[in-house]
Every structure is written in structure tokens, then in C-alpha cells.
C-alpha atoms as a PDB file:
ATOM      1  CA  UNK A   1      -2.559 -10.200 -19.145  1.00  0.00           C
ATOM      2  CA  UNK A   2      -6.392 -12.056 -18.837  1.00  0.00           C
ATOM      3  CA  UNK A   3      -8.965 -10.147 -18.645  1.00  0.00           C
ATOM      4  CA  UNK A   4     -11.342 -10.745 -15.927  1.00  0.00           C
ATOM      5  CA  UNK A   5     -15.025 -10.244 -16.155  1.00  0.00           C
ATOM      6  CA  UNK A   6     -16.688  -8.601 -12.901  1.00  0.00           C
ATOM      7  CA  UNK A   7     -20.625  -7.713 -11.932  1.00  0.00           C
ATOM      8  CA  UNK A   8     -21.077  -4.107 -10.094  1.00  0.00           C
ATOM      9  CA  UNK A   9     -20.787  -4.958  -6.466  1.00  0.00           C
ATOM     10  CA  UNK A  10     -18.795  -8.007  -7.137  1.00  0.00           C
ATOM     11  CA  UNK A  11     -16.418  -9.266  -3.860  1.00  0.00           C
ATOM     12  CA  UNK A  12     -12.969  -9.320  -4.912  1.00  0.00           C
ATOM     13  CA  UNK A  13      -9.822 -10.196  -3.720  1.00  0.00           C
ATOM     14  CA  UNK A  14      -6.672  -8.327  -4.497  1.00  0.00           C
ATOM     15  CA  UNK A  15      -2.988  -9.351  -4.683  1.00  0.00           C
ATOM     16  CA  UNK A  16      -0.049  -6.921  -5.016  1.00  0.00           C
ATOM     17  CA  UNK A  17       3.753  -7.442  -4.169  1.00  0.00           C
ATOM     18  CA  UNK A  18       4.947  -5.115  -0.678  1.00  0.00           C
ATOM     19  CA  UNK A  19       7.370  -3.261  -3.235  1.00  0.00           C
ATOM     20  CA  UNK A  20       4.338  -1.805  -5.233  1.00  0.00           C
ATOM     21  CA  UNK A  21       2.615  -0.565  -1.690  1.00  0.00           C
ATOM     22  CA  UNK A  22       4.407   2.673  -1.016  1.00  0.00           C
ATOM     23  CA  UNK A  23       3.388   4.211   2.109  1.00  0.00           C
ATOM     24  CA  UNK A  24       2.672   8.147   2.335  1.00  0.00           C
ATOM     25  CA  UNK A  25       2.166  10.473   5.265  1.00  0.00           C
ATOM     26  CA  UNK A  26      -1.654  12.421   4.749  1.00  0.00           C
ATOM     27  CA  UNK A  27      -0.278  15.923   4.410  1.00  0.00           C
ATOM     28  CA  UNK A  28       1.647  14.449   0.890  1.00  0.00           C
ATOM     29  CA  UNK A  29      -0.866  13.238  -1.553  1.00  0.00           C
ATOM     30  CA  UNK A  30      -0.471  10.433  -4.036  1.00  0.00           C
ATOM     31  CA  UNK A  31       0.269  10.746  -7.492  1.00  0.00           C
ATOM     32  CA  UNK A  32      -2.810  11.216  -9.789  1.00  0.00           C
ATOM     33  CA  UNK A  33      -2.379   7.822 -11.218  1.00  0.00           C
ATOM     34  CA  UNK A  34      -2.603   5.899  -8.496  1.00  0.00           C
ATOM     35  CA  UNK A  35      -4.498   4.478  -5.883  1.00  0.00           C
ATOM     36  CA  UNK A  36      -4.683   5.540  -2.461  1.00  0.00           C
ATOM     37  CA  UNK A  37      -6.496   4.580   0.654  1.00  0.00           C
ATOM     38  CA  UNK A  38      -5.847   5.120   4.539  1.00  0.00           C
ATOM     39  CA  UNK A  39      -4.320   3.013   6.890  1.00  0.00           C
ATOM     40  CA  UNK A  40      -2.080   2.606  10.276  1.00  0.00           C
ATOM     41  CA  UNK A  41       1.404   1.619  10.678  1.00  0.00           C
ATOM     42  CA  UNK A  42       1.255  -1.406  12.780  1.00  0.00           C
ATOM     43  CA  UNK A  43       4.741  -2.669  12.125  1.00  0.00           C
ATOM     44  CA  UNK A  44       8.169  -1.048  11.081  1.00  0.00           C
ATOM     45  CA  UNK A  45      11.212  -3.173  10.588  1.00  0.00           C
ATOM     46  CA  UNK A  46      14.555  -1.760   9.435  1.00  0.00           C
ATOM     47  CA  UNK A  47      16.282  -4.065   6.917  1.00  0.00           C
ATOM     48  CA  UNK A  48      19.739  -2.020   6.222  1.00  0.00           C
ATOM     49  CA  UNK A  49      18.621  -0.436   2.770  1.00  0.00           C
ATOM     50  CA  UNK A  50      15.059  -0.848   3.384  1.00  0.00           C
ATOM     51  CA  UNK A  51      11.855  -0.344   5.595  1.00  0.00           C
ATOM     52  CA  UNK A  52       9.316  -3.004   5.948  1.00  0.00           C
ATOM     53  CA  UNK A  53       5.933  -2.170   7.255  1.00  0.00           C
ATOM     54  CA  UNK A  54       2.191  -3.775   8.129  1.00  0.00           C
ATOM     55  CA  UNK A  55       0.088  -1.185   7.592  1.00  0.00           C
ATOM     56  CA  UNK A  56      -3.662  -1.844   8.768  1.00  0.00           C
ATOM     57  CA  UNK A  57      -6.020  -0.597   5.618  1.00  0.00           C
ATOM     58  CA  UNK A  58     -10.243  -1.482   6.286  1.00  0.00           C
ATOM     59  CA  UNK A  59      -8.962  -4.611   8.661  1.00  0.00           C
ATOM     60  CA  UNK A  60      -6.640  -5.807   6.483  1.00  0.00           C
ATOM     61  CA  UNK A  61      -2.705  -5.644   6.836  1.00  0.00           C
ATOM     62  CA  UNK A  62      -0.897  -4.708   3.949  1.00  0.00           C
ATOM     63  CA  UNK A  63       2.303  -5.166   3.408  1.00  0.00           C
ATOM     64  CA  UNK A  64       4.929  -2.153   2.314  1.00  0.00           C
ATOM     65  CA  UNK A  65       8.359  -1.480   1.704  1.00  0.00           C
ATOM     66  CA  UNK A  66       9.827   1.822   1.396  1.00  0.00           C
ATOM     67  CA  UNK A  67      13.634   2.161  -0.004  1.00  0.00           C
ATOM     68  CA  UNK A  68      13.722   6.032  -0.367  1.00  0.00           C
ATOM     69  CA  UNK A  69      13.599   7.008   3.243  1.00  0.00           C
ATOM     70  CA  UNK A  70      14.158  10.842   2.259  1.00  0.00           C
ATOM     71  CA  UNK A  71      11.082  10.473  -0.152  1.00  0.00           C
ATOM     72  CA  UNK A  72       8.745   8.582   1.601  1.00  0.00           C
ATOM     73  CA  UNK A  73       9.948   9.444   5.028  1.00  0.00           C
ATOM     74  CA  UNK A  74       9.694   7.199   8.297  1.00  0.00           C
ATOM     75  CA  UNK A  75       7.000   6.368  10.462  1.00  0.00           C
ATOM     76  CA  UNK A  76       5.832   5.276  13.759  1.00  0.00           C
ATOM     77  CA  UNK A  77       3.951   1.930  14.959  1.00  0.00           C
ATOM     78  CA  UNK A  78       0.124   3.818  15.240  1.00  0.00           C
ATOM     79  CA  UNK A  79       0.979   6.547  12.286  1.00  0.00           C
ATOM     80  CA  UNK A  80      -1.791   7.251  10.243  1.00  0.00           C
ATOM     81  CA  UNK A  81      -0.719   7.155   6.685  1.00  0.00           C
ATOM     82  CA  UNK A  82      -1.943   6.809   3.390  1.00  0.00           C
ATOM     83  CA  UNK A  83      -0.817   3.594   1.103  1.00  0.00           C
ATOM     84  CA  UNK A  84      -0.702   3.889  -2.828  1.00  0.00           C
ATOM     85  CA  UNK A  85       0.271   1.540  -5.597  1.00  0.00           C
ATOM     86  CA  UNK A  86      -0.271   2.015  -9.199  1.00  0.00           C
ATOM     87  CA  UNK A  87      -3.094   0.416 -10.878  1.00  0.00           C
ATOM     88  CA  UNK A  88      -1.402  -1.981 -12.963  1.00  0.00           C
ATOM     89  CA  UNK A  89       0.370  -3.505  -9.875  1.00  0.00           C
ATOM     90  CA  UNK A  90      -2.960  -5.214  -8.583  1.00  0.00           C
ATOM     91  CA  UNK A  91      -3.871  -8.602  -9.728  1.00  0.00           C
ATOM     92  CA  UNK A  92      -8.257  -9.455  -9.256  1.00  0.00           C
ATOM     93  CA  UNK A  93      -8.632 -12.907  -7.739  1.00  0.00           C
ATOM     94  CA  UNK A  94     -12.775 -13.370  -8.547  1.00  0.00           C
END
């Protein structure tokens, strides 16, 4: 992995696959190693063993896919959620 040197206050753009994005209702928190932010569900599509969704995070759509409906739950086109992925999934474009 390349390291990449950044300046405090330094625009970034970050890449991540949809199956690191797991999406989380507010009342459950995310784990204490990852990152969290919140967002809105603007899309849900059901695709037999998993869930895709856009969810809307600071203007941006992020993609997420969710295979452990009993874990994660479901929810709702307009649900206000919270999106996590682990660190290490997140690649800096400078």
C-alpha cells in the first residue's frame, strides 16, 4: 500500500467499494473502529440475497450493500441512517 502525503485542510477524494459501506439505523452505533457519518436512504433495491442502497452523505451518494438483513436491518427511501466502513477500506485520491 503507497503512502500518500497530505497538508491539514487538504481536499480529498475518497474511493471505497459499496460492500465496505454498511448502512446502520442511528439508535445502533458503529463499531469503535470505524468510521461513521450520517446520511439518507435515497434508493433501496432488493437483489435476492442482497440490498443495494444510495444513501445521500454531505451531497454525495454513496453506495451500500447490506447482505445480513437481520443485522443491519431494512430501510426506507428518506430513512435517516448512519453509514460506516472500516478505515482500511478507503483509498485517498489527492
Amino acid at each position: 500500500m503507497s503512502t500518500v502525503m497530505l497538508l491539514v485542510g487538504q481536499s480529498v477524494s475518497l474511493v471505497l467499494r459499496p460492500e465496505s459501506v454498511a448502512p446502520l439505523s442511528h439508535r445502533g452505533a458503529a463499531p469503535a473502529e470505524q468510521v461513521a457519518a450520517p446520511g439518507v436512504v435515497r434508493t433501496r433495491t432488493f437483489l435476492g440475497e442482497k440490498v443495494e442502497y444510495a444513501v445521500e452523505v454531505a451531497g454525495v451518494l454513496l453506495r451500500a450493500v447490506s447482505y445480513d438483513l437481520l443485522h443491519h436491518g431494512l430501510f426506507d427511501v428518506g430513512a435517516r441512517v448512519q453509514v460506516s466502513c472500516a478505515p482500511a477500506s478507503l483509498r485517498v485520491l489527492g
